[in-house]
PDB file of N, CA and C in Angstrom:
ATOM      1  N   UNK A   1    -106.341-104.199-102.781  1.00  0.00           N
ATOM      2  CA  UNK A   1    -105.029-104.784-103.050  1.00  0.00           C
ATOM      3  C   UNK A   1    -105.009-105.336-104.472  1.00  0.00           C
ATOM      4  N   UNK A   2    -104.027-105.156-104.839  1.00  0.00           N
ATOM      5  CA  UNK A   2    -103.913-104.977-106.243  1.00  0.00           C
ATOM      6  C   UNK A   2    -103.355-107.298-106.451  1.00  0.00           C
ATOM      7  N   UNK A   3    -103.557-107.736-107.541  1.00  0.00           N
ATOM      8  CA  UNK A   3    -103.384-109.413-107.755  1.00  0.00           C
ATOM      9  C   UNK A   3    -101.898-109.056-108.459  1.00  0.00           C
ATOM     10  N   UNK A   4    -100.995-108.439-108.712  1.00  0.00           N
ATOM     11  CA  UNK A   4    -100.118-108.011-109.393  1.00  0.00           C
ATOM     12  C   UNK A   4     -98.410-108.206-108.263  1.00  0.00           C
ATOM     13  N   UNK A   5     -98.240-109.383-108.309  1.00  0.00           N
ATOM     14  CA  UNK A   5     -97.127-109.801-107.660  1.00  0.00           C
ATOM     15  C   UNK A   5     -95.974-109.829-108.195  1.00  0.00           C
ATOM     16  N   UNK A   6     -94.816-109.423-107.874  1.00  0.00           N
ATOM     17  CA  UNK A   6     -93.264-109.183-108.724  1.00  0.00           C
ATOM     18  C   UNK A   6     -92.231-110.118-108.082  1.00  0.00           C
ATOM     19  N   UNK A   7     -91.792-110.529-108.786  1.00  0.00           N
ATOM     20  CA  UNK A   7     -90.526-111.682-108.658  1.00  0.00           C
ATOM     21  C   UNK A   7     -91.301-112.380-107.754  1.00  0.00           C
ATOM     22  N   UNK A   8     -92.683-113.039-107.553  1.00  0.00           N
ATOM     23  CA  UNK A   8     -92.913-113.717-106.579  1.00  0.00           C
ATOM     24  C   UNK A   8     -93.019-113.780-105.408  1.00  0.00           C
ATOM     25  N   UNK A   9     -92.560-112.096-105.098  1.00  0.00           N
ATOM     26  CA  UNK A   9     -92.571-111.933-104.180  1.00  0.00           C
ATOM     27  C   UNK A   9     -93.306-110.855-103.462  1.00  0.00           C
ATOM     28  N   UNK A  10     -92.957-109.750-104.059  1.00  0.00           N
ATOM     29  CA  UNK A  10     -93.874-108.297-103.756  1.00  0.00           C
ATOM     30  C   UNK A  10     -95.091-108.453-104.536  1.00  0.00           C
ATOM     31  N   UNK A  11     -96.052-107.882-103.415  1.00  0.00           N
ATOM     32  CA  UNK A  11     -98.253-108.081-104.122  1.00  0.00           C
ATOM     33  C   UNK A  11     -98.043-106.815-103.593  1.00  0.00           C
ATOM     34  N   UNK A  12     -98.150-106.067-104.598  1.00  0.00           N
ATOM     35  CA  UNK A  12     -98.722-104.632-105.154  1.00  0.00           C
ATOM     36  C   UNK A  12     -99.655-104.521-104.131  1.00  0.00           C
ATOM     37  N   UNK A  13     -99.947-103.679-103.069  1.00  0.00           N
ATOM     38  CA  UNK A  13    -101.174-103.178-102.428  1.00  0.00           C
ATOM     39  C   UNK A  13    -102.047-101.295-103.308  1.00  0.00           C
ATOM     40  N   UNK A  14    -101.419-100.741-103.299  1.00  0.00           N
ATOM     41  CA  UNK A  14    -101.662 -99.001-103.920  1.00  0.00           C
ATOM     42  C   UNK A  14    -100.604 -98.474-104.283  1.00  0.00           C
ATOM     43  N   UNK A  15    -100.820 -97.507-105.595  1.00  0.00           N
ATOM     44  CA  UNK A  15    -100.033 -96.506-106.105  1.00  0.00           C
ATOM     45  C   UNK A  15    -100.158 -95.486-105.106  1.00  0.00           C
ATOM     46  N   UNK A  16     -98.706 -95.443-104.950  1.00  0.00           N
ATOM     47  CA  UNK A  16     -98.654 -94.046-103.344  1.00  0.00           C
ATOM     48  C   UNK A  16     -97.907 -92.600-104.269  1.00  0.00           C
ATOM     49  N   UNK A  17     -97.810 -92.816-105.712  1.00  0.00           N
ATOM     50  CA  UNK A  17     -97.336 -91.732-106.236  1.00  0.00           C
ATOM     51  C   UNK A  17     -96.597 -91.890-107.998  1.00  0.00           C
ATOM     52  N   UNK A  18     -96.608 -90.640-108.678  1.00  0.00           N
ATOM     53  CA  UNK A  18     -96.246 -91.150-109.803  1.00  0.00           C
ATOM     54  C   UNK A  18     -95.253 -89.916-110.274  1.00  0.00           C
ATOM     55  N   UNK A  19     -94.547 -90.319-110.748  1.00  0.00           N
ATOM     56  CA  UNK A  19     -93.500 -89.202-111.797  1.00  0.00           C
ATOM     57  C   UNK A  19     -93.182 -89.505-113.298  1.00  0.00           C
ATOM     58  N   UNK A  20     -92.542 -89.033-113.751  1.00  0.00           N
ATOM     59  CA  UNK A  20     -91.943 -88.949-114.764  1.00  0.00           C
ATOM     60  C   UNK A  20     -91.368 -90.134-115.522  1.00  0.00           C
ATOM     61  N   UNK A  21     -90.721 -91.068-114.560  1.00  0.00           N
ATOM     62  CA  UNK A  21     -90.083 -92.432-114.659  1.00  0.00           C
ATOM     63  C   UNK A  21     -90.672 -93.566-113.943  1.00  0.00           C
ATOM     64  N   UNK A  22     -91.808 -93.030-112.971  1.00  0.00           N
ATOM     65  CA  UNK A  22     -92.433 -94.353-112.745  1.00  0.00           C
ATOM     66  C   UNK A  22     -93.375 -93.881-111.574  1.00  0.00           C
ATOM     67  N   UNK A  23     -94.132 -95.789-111.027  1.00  0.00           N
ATOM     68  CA  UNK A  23     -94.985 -94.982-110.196  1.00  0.00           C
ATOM     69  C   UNK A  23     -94.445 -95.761-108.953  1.00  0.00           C
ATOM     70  N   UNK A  24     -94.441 -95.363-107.939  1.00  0.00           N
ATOM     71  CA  UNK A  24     -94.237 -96.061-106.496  1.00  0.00           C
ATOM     72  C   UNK A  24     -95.717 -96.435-105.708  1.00  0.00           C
ATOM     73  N   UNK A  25     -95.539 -97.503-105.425  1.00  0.00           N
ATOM     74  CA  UNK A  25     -96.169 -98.491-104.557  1.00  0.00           C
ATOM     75  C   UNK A  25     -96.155 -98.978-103.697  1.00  0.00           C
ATOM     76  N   UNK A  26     -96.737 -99.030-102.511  1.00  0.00           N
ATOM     77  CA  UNK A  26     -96.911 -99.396-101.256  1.00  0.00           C
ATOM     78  C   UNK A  26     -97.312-101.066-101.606  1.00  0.00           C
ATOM     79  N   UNK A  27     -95.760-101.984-100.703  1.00  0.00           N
ATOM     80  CA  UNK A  27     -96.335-103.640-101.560  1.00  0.00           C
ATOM     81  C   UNK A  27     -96.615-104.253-100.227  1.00  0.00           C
ATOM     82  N   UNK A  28     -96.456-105.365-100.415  1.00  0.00           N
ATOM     83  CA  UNK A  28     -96.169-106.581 -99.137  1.00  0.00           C
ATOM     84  C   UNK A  28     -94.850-107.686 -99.724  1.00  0.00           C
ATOM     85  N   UNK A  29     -93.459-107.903 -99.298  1.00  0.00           N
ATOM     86  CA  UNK A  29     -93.046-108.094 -99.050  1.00  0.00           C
ATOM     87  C   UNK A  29     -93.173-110.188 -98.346  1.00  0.00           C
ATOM     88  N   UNK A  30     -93.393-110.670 -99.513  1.00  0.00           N
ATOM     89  CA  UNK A  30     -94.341-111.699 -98.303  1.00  0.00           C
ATOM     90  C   UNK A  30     -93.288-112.396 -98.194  1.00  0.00           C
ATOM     91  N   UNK A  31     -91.648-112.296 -98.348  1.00  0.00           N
ATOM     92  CA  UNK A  31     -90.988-113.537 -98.218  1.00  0.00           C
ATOM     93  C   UNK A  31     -90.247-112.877 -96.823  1.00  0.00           C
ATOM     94  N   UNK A  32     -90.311-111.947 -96.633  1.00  0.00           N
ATOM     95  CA  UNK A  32     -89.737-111.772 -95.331  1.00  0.00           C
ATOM     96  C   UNK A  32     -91.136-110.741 -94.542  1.00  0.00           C
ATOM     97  N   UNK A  33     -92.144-110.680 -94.813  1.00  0.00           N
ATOM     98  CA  UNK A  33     -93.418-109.978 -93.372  1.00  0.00           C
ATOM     99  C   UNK A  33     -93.254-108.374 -93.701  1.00  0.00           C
ATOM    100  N   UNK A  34     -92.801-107.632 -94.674  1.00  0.00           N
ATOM    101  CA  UNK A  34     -92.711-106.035 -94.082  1.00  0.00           C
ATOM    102  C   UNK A  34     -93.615-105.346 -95.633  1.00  0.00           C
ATOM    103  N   UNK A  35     -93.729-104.574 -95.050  1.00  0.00           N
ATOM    104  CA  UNK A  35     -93.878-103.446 -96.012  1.00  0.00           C
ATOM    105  C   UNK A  35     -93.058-102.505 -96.716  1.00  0.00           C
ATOM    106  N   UNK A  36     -93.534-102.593 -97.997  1.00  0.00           N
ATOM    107  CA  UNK A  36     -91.814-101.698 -98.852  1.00  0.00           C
ATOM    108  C   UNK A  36     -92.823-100.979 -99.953  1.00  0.00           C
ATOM    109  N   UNK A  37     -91.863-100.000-100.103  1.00  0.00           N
ATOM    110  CA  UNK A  37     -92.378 -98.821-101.392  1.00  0.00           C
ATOM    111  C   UNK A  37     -91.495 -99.691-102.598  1.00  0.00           C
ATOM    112  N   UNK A  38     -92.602 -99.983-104.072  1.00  0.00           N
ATOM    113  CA  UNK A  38     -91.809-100.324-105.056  1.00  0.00           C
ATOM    114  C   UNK A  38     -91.896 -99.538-106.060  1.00  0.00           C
ATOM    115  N   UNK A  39     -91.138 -98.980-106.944  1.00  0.00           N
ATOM    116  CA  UNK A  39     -90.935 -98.219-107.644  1.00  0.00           C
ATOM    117  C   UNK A  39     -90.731 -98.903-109.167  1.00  0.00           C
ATOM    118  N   UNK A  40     -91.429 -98.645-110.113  1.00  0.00           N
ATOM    119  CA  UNK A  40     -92.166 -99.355-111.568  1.00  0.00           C
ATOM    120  C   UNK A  40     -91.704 -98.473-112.560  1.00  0.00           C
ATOM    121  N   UNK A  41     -91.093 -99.087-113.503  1.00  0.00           N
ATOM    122  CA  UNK A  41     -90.778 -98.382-114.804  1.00  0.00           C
ATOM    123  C   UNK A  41     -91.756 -97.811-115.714  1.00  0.00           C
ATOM    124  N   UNK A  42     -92.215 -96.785-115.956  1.00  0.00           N
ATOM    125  CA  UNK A  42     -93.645 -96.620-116.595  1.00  0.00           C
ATOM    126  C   UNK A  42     -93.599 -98.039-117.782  1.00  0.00           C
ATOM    127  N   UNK A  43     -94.373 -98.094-118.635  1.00  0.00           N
ATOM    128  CA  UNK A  43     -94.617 -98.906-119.541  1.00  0.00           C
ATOM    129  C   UNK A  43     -93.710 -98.413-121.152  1.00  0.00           C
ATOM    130  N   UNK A  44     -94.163 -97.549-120.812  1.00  0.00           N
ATOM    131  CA  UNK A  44     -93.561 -96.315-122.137  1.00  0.00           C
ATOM    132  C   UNK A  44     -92.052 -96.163-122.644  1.00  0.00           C
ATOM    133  N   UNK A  45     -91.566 -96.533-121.171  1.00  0.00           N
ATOM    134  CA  UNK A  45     -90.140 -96.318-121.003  1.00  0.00           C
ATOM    135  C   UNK A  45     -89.426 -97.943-121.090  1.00  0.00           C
ATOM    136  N   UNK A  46     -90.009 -99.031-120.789  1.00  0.00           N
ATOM    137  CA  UNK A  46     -89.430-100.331-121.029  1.00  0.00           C
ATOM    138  C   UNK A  46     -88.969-100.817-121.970  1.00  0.00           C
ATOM    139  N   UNK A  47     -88.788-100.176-123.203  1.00  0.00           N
ATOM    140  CA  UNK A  47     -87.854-100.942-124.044  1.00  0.00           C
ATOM    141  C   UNK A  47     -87.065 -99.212-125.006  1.00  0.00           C
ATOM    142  N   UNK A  48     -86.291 -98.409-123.805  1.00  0.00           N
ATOM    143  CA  UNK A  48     -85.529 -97.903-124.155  1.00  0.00           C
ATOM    144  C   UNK A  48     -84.282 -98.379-123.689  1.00  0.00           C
ATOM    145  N   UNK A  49     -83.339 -98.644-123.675  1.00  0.00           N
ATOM    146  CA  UNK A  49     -81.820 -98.966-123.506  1.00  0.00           C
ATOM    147  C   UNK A  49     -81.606 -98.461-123.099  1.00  0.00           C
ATOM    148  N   UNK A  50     -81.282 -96.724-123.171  1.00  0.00           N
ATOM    149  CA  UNK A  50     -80.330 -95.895-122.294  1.00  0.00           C
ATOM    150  C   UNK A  50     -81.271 -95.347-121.162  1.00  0.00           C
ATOM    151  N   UNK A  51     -82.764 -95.821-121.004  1.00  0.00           N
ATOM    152  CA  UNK A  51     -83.625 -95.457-119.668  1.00  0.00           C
ATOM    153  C   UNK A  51     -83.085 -96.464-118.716  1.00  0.00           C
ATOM    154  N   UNK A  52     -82.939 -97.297-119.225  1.00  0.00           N
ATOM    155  CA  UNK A  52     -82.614 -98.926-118.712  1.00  0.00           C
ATOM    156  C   UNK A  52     -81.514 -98.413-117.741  1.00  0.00           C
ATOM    157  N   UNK A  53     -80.175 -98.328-118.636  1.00  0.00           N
ATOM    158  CA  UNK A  53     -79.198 -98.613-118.069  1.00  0.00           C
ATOM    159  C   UNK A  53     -78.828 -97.180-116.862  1.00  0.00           C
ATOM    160  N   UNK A  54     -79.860 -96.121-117.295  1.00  0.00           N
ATOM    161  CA  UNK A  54     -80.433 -94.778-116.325  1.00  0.00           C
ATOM    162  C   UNK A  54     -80.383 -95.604-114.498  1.00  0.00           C
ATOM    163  N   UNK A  55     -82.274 -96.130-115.379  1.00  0.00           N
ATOM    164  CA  UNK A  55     -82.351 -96.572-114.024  1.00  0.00           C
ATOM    165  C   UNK A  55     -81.993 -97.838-113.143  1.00  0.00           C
ATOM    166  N   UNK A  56     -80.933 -98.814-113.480  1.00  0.00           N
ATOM    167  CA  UNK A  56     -79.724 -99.118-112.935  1.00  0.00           C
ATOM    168  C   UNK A  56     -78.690 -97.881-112.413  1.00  0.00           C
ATOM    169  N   UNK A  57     -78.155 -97.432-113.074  1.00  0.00           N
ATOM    170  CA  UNK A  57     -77.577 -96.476-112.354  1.00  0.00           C
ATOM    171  C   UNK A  57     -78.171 -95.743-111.428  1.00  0.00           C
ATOM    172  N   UNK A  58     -79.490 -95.346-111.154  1.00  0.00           N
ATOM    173  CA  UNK A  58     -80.124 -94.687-109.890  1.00  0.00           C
ATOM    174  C   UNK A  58     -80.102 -95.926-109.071  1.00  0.00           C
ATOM    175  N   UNK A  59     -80.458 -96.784-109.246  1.00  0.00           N
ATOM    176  CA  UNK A  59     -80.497 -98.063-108.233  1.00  0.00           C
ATOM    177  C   UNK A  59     -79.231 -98.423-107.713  1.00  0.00           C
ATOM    178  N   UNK A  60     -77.831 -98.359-108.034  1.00  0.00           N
ATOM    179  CA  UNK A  60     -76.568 -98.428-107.736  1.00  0.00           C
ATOM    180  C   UNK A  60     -76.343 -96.890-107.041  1.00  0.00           C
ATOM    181  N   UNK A  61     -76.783 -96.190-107.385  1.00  0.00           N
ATOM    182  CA  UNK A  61     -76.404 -94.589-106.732  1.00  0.00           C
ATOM    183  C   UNK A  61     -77.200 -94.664-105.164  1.00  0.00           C
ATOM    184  N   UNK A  62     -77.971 -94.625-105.332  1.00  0.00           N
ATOM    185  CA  UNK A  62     -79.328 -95.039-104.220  1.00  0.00           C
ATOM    186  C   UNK A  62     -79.129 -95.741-102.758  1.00  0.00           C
ATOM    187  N   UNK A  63     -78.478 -97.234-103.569  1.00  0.00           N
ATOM    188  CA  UNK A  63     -78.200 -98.378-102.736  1.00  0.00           C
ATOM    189  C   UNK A  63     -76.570 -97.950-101.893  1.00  0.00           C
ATOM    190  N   UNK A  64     -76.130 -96.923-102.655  1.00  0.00           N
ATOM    191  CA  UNK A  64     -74.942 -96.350-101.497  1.00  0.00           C
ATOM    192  C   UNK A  64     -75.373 -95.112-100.758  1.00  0.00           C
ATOM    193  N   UNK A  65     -76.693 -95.031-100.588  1.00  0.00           N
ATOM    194  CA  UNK A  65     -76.839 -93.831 -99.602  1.00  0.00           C
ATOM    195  C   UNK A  65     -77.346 -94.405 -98.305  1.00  0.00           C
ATOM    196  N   UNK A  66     -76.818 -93.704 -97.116  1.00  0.00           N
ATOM    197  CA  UNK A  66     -77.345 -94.633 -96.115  1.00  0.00           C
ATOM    198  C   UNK A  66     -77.723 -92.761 -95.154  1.00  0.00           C
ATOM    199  N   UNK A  67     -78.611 -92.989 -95.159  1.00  0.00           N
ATOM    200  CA  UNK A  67     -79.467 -91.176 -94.857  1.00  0.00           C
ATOM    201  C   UNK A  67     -81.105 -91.684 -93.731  1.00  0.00           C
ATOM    202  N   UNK A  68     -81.202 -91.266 -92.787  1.00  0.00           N
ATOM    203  CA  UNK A  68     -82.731 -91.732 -92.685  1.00  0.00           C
ATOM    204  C   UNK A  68     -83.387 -90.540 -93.626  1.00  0.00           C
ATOM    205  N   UNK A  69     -83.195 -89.580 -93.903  1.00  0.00           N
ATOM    206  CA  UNK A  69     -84.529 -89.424 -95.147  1.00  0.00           C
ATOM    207  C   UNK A  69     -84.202 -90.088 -96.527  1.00  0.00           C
ATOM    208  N   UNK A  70     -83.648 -90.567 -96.718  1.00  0.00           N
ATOM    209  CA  UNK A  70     -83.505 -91.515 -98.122  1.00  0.00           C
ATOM    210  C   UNK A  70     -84.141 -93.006 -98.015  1.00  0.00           C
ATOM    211  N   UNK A  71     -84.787 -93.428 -98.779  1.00  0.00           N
ATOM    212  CA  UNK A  71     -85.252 -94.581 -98.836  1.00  0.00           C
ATOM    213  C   UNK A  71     -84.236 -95.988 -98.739  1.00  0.00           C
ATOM    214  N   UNK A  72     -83.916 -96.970 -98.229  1.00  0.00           N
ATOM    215  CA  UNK A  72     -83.114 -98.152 -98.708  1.00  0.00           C
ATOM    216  C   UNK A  72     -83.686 -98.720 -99.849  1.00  0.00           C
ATOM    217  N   UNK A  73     -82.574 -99.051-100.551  1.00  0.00           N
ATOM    218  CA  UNK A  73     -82.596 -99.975-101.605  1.00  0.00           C
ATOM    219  C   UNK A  73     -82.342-101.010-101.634  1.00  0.00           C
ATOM    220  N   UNK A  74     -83.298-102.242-101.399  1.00  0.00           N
ATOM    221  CA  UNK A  74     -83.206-103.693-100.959  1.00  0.00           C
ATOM    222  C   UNK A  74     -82.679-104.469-102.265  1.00  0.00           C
ATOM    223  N   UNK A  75     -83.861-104.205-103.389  1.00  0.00           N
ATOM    224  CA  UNK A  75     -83.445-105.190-104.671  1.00  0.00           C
ATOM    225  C   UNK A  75     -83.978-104.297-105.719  1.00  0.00           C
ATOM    226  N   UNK A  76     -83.601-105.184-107.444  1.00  0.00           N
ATOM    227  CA  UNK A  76     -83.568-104.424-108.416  1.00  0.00           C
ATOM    228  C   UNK A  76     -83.512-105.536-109.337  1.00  0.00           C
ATOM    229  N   UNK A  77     -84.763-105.116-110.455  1.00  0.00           N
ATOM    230  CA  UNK A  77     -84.908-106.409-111.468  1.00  0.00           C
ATOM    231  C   UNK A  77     -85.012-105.596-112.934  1.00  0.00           C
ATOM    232  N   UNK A  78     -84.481-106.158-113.718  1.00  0.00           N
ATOM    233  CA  UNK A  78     -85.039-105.710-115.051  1.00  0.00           C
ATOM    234  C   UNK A  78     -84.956-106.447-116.093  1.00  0.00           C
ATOM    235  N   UNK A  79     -86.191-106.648-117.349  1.00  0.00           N
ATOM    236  CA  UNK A  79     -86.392-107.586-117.855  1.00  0.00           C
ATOM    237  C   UNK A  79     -86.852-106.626-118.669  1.00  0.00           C
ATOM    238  N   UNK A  80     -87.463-108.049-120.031  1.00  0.00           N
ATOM    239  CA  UNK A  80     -88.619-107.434-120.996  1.00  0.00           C
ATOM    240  C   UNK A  80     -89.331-106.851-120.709  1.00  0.00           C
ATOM    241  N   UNK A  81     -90.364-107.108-119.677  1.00  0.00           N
ATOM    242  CA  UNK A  81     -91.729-106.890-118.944  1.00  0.00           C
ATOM    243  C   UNK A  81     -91.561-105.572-118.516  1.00  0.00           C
ATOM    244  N   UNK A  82     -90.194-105.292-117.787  1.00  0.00           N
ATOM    245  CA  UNK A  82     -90.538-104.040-116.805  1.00  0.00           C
ATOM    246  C   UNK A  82     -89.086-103.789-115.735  1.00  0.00           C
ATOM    247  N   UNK A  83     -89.031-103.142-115.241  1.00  0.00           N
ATOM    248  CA  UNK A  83     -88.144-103.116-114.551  1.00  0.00           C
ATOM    249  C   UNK A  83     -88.841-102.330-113.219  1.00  0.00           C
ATOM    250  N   UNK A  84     -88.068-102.511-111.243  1.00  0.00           N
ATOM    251  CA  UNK A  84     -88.914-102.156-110.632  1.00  0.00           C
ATOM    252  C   UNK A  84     -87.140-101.941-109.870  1.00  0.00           C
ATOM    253  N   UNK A  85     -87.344-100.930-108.570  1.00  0.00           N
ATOM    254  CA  UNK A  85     -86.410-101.087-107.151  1.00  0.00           C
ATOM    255  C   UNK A  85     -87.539-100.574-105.988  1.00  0.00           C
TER     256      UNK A  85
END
């Protein structure tokens, strides 16, 4: 398990996969008990603007799909540091 906690809340357990725009992670969830896939802005890509405002727009596109093979989209942060959903 990874010491790498986000908004205080999600602790990084494993990278479950990586692409182009980021890598997804299997976390813990500790303010409500569950397990969630988090999805990480590569490093490379954090201080482009129009990746930024990209991946907001996938996170708003996303968060209106309601599919069981589609993932839910709970939350969405972006900062200096990084951005994650």
């Amino acid at each position: 398990m990874s010491d790498v906690k986000l908004a205080g809340r999600y602790r990084l357990a494993e990278a479950i996969g990586r692409g182009g725009m980021g890598e997804v992670w299997r976390a813990e969830d500790e303010l409500l008990g569950r397990t969630v896939a988090v999805k990480l802005v590569l490093p490379e890509l954090r201080t482009d603007e129009g990746f930024a405002r990209r991946f907001l727009a996938e996170a708003r596109a996303m968060a209106s799909v309601d599919h069981p093979g589609v993932v839910t989209i709970h939350d969405f942060h972006a900062d200096a540091q990084g951005a994650y959903l």
